[in-house]
Protein backbone atom coordinates (compact mmCIF):
# COMPACT_ATOMS: atom_id res chain seq x y z
CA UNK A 1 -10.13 9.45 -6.49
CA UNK A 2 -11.52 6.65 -4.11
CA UNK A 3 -9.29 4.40 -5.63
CA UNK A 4 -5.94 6.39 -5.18
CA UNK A 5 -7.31 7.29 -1.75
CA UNK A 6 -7.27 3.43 -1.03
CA UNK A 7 -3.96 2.78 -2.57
CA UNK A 8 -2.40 5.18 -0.46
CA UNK A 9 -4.63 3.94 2.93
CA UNK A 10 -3.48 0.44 2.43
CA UNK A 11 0.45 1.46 1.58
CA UNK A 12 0.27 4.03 4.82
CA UNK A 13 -1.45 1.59 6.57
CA UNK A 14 1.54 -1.61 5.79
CA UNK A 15 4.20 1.11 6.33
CA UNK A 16 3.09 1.68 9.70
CA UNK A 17 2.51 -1.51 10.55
CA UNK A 18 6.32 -2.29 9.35
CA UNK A 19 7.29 0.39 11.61
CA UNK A 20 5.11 -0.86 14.58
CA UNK A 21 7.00 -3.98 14.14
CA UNK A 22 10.54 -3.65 13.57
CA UNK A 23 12.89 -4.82 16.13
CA UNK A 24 9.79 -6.38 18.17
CA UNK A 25 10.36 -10.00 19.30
CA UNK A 26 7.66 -10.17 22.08
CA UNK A 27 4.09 -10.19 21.18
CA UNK A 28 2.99 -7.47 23.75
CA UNK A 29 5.94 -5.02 21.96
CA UNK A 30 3.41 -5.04 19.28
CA UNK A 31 0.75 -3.57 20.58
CA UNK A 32 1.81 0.17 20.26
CA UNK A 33 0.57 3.37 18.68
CA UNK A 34 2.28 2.39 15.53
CA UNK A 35 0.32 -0.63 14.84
CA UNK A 36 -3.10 0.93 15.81
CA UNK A 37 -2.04 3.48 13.37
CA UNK A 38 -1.45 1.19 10.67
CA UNK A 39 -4.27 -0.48 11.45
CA UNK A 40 -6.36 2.11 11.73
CA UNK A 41 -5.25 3.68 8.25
CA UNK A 42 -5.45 0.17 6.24
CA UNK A 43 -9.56 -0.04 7.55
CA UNK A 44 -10.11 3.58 6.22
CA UNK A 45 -8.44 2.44 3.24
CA UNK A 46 -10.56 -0.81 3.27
CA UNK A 47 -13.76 1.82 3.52
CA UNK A 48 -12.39 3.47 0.27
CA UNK A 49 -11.52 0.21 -1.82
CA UNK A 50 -15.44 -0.83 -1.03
CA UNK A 51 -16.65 2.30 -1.79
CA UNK A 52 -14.76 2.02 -5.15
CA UNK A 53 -16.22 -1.43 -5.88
CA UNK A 54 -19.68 0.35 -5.43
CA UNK A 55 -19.18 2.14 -8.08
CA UNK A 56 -16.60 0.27 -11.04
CA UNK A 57 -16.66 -3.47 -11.37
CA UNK A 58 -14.21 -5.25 -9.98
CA UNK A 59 -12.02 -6.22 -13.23
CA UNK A 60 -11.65 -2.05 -13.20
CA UNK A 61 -11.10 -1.33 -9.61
CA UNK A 62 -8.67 -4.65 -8.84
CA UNK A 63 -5.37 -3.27 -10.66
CA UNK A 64 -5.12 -0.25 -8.60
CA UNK A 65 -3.82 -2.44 -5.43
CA UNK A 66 -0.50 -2.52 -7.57
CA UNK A 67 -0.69 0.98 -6.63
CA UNK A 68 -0.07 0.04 -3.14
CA UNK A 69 3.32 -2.21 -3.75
CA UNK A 70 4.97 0.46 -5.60
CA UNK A 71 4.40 3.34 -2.98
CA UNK A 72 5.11 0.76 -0.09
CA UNK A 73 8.45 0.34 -1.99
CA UNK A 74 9.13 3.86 -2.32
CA UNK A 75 7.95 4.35 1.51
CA UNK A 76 10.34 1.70 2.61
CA UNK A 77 13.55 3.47 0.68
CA UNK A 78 12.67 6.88 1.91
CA UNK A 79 11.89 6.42 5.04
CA UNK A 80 13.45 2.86 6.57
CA UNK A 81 16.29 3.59 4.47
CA UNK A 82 15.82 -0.29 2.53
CA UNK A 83 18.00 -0.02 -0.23
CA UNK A 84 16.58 -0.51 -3.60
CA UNK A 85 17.20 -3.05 -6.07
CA UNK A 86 17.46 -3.19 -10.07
CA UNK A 87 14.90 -5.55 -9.96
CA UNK A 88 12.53 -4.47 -7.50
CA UNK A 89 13.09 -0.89 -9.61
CA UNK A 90 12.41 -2.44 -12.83
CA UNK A 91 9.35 -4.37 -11.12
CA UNK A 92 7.48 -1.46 -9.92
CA UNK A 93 7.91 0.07 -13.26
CA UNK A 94 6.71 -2.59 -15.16
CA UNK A 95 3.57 -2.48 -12.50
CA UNK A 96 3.61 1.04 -13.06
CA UNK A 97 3.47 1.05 -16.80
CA UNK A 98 0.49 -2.54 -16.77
CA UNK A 99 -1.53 -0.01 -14.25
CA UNK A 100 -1.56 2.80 -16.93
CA UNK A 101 -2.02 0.40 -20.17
CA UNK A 102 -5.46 -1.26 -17.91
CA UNK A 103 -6.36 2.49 -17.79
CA UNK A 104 -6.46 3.19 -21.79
CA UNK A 105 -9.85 3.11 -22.81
């Protein structure tokens, strides 16, 4: 559960940040509540990922920051309207499917 519960951290955490910076040219623009945010979220998820690590080995826990790409992908088409591609589509499914093959036991 740690481990999904960093994925998501980490993705929430980049998609905020993206917000926080969109459209900002001047470096004070980006400090804002949207980048503390971000911020904020990626070092909870940070927490969980080293919680994770306490407890799997690293060749175990690694894989799951895949996790992160494909829900920053979907995050980005839902909600900044980024259109998606065939091969950014195929991509995260291929991720997808690697994630659940390291899984097997």
């Amino acid at each position: 559960m740690s481990l999904i519960g960093g994925a998501a951290c980490a993705a929430g955490g980049q998609f905020l940040l993206a917000v926080g910076a969109r459209e900002r040219t001047e470096i004070v623009s980006f400090l804002n509540h949207w980048i503390a945010m971000g911020l904020a979220l990626y070092g909870l998820g940070t927490i969980f990922w080293i919680y994770s690590l306490s407890k799997a080995a690293l060749v175990q826990v690694y894989p799951f920051t895949v996790l992160t790409y494909a829900l920053i992908y979907l995050c980005s088409i839902l909600f900044l309207d980024e259109r998606p591609t065939l091969s950014g589509t195929c991509g995260v499914a291929l991720v997808l499917v690697g994630l659940y093959l390291l899984t097997l036991k």
